[in-house]
N, C-alpha and C. Protein backbone atom coordinates (compact mmCIF):
# COMPACT_ATOMS: atom_id res chain seq x y z
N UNK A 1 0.82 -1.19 0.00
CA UNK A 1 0.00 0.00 0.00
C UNK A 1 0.86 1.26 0.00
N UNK A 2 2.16 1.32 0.83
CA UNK A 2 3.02 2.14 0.72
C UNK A 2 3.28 2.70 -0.45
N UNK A 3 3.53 1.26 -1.50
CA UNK A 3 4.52 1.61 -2.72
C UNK A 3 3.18 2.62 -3.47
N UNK A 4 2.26 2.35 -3.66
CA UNK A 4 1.16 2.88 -4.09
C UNK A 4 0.55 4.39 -3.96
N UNK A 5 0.77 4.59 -2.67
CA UNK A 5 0.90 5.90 -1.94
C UNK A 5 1.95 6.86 -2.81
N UNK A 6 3.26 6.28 -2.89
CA UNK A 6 4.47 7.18 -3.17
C UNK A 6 4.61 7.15 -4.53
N UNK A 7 3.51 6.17 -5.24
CA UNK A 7 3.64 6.34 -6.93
C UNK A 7 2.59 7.38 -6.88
N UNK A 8 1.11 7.18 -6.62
CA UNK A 8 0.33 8.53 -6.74
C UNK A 8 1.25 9.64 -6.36
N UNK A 9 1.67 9.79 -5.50
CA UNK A 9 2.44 11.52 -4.96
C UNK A 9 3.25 11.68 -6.21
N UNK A 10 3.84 10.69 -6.83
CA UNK A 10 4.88 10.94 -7.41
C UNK A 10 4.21 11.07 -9.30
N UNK A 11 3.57 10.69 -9.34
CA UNK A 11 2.27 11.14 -10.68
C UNK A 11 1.31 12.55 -10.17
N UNK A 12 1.40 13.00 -8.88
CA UNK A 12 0.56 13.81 -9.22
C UNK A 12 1.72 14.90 -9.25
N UNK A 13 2.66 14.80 -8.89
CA UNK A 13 3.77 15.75 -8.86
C UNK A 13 4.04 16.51 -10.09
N UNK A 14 4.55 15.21 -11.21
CA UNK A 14 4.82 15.21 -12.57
C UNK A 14 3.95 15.89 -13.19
N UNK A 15 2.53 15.65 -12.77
CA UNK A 15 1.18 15.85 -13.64
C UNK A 15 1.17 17.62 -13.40
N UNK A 16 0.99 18.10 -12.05
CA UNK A 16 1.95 19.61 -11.82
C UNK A 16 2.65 20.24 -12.32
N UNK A 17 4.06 19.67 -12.56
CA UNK A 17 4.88 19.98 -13.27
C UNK A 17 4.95 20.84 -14.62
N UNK A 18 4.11 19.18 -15.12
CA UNK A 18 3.76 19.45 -16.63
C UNK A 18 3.10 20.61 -17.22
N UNK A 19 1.89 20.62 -16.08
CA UNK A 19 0.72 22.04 -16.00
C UNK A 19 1.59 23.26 -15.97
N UNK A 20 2.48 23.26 -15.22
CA UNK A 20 2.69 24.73 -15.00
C UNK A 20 4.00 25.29 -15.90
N UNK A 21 4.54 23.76 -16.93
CA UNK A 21 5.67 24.09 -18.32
C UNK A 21 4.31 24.83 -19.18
N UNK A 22 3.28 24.09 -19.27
CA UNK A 22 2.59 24.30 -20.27
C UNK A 22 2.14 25.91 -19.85
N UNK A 23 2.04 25.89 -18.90
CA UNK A 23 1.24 27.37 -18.67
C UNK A 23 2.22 28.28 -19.21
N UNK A 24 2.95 27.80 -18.63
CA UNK A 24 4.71 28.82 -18.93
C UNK A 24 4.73 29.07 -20.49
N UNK A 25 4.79 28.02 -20.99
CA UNK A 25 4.67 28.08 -22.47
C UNK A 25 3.48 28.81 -22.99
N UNK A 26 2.71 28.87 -22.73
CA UNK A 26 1.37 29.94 -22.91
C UNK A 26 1.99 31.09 -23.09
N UNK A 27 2.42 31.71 -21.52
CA UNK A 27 2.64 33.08 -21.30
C UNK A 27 3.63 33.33 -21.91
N UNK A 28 4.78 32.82 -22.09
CA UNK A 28 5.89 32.92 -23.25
C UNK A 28 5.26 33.39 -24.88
N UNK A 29 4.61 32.62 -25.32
CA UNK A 29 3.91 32.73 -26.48
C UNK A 29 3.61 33.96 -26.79
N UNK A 30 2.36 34.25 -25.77
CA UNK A 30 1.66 35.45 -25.98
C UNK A 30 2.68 37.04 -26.03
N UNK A 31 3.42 36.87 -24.84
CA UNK A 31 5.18 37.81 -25.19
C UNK A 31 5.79 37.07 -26.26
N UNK A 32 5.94 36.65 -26.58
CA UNK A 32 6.83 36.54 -28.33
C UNK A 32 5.73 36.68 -29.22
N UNK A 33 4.62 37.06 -29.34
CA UNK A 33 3.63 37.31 -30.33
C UNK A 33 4.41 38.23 -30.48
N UNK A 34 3.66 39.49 -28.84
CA UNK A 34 4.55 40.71 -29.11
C UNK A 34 5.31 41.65 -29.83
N UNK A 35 6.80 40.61 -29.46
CA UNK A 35 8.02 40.62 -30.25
C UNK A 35 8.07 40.34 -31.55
N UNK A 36 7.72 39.57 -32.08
CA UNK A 36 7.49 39.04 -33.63
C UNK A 36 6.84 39.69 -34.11
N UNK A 37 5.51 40.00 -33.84
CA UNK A 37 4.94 40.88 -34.63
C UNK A 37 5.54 42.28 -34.86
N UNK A 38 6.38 43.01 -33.78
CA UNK A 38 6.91 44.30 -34.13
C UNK A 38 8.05 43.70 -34.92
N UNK A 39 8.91 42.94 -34.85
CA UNK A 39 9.76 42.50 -35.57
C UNK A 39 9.68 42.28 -37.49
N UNK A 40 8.36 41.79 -37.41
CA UNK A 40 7.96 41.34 -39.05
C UNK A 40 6.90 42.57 -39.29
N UNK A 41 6.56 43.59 -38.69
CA UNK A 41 5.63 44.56 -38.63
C UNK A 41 4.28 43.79 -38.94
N UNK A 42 4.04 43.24 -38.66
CA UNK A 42 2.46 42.49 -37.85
C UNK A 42 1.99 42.77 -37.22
N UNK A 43 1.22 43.97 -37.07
CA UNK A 43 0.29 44.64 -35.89
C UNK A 43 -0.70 43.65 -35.16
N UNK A 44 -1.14 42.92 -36.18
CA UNK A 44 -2.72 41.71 -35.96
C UNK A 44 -1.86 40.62 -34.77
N UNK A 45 -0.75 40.43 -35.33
CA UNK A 45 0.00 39.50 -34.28
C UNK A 45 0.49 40.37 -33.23
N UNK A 46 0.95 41.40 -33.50
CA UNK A 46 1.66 41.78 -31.79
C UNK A 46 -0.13 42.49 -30.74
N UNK A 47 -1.33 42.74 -31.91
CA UNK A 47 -2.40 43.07 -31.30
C UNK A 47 -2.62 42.27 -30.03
N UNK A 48 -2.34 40.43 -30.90
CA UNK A 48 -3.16 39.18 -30.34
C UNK A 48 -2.66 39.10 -29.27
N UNK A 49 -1.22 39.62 -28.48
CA UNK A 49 -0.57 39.51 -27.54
C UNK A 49 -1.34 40.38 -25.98
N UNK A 50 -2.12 41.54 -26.86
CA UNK A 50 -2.86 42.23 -25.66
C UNK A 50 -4.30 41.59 -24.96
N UNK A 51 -4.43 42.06 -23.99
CA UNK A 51 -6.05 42.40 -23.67
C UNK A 51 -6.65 43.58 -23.88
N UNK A 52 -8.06 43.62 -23.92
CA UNK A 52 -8.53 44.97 -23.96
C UNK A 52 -8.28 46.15 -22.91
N UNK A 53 -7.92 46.79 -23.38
CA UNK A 53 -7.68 47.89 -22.25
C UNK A 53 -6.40 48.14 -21.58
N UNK A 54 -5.64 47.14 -22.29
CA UNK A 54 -4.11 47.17 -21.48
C UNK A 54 -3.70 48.52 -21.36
N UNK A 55 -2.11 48.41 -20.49
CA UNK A 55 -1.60 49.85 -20.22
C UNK A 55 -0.28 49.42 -20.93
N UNK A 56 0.23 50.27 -21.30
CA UNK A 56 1.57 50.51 -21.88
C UNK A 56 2.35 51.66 -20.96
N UNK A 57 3.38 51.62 -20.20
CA UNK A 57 4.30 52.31 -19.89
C UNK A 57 5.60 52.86 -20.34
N UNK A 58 6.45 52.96 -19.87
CA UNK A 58 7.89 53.30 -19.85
C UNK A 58 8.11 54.07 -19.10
N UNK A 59 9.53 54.17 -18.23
CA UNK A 59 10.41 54.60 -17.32
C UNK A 59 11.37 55.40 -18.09
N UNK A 60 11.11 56.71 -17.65
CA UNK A 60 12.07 57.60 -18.90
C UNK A 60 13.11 58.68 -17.82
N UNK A 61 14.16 58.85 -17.99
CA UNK A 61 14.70 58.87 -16.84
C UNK A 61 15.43 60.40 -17.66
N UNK A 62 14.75 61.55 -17.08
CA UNK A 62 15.61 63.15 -17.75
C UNK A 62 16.20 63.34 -16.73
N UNK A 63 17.83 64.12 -17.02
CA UNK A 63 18.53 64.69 -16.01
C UNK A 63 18.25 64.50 -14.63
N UNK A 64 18.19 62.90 -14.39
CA UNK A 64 18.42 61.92 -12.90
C UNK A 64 16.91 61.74 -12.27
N UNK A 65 16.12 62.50 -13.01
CA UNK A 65 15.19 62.12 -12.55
C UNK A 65 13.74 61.45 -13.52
N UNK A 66 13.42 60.03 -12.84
CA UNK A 66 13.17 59.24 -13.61
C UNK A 66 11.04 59.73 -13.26
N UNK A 67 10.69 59.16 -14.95
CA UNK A 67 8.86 59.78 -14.49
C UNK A 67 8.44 58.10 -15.36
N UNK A 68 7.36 58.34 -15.69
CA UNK A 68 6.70 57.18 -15.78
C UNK A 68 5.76 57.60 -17.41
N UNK A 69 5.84 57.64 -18.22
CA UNK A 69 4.98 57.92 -19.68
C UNK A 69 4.43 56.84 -20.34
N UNK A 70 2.93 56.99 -20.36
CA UNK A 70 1.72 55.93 -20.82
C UNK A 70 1.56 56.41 -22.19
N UNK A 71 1.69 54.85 -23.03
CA UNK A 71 1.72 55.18 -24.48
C UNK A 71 0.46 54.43 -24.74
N UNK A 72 -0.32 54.77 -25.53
CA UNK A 72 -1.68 54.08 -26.26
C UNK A 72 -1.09 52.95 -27.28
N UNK A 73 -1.46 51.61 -26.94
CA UNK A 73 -1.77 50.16 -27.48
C UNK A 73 -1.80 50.89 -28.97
N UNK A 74 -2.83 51.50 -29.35
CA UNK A 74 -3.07 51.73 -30.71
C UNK A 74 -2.01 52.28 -31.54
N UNK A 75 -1.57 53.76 -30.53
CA UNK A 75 -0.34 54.44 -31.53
C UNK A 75 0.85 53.49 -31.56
N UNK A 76 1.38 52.17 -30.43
CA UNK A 76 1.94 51.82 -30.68
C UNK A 76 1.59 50.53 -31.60
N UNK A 77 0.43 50.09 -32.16
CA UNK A 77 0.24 49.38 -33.17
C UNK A 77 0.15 49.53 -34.32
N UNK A 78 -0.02 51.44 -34.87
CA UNK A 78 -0.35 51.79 -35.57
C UNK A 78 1.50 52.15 -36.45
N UNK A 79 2.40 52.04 -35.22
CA UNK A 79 4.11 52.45 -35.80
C UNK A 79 4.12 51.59 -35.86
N UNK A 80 3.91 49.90 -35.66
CA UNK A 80 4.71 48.16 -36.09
C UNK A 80 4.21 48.24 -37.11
N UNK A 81 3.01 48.30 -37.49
CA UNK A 81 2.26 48.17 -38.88
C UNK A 81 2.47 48.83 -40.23
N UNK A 82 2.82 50.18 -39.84
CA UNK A 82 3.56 51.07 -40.71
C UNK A 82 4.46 50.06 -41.74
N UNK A 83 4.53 49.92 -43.15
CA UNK A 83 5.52 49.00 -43.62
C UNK A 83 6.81 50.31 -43.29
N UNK A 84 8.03 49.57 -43.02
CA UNK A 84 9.03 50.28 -43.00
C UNK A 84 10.48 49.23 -43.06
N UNK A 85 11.62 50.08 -44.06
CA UNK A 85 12.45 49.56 -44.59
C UNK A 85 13.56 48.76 -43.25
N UNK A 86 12.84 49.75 -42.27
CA UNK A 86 13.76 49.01 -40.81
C UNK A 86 13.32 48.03 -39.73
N UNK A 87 14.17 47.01 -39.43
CA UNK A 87 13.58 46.35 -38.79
C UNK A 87 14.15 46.17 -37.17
N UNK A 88 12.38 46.34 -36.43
CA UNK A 88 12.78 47.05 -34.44
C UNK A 88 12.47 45.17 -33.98
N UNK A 89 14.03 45.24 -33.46
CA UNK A 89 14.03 43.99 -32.90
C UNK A 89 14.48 43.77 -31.40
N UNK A 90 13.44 43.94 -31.01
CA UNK A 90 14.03 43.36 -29.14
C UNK A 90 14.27 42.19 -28.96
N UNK A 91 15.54 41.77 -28.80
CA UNK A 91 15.65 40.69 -28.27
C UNK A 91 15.82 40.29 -26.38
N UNK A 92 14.56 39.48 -26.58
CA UNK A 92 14.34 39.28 -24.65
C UNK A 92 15.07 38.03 -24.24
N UNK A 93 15.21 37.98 -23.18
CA UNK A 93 15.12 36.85 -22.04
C UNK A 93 14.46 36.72 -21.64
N UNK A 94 13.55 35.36 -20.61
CA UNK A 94 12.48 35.43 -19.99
C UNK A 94 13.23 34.97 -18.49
N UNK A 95 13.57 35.73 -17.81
CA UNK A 95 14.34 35.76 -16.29
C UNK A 95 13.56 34.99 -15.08
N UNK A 96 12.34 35.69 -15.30
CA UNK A 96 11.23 34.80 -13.79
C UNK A 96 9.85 34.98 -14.60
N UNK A 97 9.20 34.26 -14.28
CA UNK A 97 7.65 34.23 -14.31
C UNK A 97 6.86 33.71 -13.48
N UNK A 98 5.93 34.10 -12.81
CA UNK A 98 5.46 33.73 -11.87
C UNK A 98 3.93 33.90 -12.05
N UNK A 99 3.38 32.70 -11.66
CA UNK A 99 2.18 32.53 -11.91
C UNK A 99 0.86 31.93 -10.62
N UNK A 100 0.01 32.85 -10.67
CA UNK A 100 -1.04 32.36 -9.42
C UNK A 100 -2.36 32.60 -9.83
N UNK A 101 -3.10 31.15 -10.45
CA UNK A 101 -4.42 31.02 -11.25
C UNK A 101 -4.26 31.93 -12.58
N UNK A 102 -5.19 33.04 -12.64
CA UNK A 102 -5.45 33.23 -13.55
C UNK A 102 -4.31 34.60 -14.18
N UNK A 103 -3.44 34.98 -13.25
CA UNK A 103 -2.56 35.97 -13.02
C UNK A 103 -1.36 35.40 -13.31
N UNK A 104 -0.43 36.22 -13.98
CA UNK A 104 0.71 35.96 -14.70
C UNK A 104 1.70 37.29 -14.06
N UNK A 105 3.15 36.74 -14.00
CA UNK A 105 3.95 38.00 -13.78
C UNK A 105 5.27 37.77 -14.86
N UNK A 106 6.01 38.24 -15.64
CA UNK A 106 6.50 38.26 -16.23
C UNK A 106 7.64 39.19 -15.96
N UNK A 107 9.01 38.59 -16.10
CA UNK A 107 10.50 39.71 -15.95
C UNK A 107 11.44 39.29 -17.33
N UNK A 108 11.36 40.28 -18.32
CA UNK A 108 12.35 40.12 -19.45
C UNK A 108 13.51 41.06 -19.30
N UNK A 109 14.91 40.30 -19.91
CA UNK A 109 16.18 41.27 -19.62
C UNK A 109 15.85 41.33 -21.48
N UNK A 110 16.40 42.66 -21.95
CA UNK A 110 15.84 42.83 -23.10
C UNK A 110 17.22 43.84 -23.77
N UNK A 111 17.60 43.35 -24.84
CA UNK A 111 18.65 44.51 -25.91
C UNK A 111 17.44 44.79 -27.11
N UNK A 112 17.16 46.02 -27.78
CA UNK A 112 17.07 46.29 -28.93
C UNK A 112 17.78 47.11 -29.60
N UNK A 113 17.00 46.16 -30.97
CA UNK A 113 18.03 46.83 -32.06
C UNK A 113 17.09 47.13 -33.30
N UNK A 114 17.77 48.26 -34.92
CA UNK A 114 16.90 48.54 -35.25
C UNK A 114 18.15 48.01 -36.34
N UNK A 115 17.80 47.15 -37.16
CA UNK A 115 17.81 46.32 -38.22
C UNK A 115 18.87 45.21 -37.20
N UNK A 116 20.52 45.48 -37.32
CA UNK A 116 21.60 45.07 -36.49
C UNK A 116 21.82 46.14 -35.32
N UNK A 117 21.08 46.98 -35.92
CA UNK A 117 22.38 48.30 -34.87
C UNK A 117 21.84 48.55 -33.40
N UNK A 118 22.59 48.20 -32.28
CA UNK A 118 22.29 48.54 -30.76
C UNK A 118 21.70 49.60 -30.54
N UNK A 119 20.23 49.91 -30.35
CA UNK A 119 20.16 51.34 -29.40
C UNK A 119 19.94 50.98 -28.30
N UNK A 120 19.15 50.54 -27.57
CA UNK A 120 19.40 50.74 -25.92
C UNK A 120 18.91 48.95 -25.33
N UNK A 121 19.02 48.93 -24.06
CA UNK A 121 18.59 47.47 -23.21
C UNK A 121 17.80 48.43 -22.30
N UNK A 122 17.09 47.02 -21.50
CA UNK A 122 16.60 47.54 -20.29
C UNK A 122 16.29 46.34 -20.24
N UNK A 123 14.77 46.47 -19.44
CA UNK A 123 13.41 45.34 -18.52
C UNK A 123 12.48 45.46 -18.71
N UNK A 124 11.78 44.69 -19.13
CA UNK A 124 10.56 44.14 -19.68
C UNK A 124 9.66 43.87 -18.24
N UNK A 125 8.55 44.67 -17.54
CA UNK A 125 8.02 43.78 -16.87
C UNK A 125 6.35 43.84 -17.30
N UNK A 126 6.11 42.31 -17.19
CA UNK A 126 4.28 42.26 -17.76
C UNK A 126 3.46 41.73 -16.66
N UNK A 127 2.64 41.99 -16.89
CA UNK A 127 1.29 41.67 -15.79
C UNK A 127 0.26 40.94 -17.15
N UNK A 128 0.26 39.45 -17.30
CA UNK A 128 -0.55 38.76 -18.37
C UNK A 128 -1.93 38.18 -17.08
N UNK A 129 -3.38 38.27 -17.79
CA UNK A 129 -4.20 37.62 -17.28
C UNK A 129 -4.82 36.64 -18.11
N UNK A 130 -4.95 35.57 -17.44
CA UNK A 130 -5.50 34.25 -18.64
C UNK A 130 -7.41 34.58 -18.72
N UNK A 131 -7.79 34.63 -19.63
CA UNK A 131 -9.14 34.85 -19.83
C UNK A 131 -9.90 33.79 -20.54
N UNK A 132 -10.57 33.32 -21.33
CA UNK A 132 -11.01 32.59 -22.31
C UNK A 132 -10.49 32.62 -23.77
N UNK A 133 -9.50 33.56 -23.78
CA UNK A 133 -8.79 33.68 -25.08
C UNK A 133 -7.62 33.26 -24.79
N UNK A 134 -7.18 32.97 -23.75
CA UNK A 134 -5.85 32.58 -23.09
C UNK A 134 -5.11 33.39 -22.54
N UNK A 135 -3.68 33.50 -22.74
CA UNK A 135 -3.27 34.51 -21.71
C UNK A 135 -3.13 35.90 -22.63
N UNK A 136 -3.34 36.81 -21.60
CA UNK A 136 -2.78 38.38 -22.30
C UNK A 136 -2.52 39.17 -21.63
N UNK A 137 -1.47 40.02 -22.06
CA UNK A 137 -0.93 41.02 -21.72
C UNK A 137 -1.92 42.65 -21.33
N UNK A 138 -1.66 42.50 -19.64
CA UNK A 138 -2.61 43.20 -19.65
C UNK A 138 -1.91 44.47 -18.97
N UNK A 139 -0.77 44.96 -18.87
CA UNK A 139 -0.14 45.64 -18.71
C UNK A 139 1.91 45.61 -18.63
N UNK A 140 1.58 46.29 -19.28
CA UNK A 140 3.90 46.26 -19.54
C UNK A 140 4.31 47.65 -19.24
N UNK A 141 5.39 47.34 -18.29
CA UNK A 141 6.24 48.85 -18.10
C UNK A 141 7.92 48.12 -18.43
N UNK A 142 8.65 49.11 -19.05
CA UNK A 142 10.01 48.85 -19.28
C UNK A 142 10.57 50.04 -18.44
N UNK A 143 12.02 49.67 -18.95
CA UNK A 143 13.16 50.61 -18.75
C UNK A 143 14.40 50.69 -19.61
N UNK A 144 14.54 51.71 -19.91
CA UNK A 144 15.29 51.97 -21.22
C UNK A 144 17.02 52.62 -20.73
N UNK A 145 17.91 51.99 -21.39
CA UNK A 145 19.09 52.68 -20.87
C UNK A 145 20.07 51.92 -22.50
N UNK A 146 21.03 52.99 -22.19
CA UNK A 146 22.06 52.64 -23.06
C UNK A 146 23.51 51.89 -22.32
N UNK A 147 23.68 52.08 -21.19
CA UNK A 147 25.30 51.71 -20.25
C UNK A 147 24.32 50.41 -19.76
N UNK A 148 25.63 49.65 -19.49
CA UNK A 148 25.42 48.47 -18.34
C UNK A 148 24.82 47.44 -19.10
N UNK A 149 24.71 47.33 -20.21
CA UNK A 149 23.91 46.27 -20.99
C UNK A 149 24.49 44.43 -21.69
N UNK A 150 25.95 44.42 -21.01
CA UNK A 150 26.57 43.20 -21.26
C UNK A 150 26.17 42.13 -20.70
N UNK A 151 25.46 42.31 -19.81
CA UNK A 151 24.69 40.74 -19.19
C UNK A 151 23.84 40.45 -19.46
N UNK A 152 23.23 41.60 -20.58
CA UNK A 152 21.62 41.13 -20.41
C UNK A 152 21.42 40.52 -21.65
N UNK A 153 20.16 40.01 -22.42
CA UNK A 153 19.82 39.43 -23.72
C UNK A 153 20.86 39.79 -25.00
N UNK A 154 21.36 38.86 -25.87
CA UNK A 154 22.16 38.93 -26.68
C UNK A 154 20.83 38.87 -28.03
């Protein structure tokens, strides 16, 4: 009866496991829509990555002192879509993710670039909620810098 005991614990463990790669893999997805779509200028794909109503941030940091500027989903769907001869490529890491039911937390170390050429790194952080469409991005704030950027996403 023992051995029986410690095989269930040990199947429901795995069965856990599995759930929460797959979830992972969800929320990954929906951030590399994101990315890909600004990358190939696919608005419809980096759209599919949001929820309704999301927030868009950034951390903009003038003469030492850093403020907080909310950009509209749209204007920024309306510049990926734009055909244009250059191509905006962030390349992320996915550092931590953390997940509780229907709530997602997301930490990317992030370089972009605009065809090859370096302009700045920072951090990616998302707040994804899983809904009936699956998961989405229901709010992102970064941080943008040019120094200090050798450890982070290649």
């Amino acid at each position: 009866m023992k051995r029986y005991a410690i095989f269930a614990l040990f199947v429901c463990i795995l069965s856990t496991n599995a759930f929460a790669q797959n979830e992972e893999d969800a929320i990954k997805k929906a951030v590399n829509n994101l990315f890909t779509g600004m990358k190939n200028s696919d608005s419809t794909l980096a759209k599919s990555a949001f929820a309704q109503d999301c927030i868009m941030q950034t951390i903009v940091n003038k003469n030492g002192v850093a403020s907080v500027r909310t950009e509209k989903l749209d204007g920024f769907l309306k510049f990926i879509g734009t055909p244009n001869k250059e191509k905006y490529d962030e390349r992320i890491v996915f550092t931590k993710i953390l997940i509780d039911g229907p709530l997602a937390s997301v930490w990317t170390d992030y370089k972009f670039y605009v065809d090859e050429k370096f302009l700045h790194c920072g951090v990616n952080s998302f707040q994804l909620i899983k809904g009936d469409k699956g998961w989405k991005i229901a709010y992102l704030i970064d941080t943008r810098r040019k120094e200090n950027c050798n450890s982070l996403a290649q």
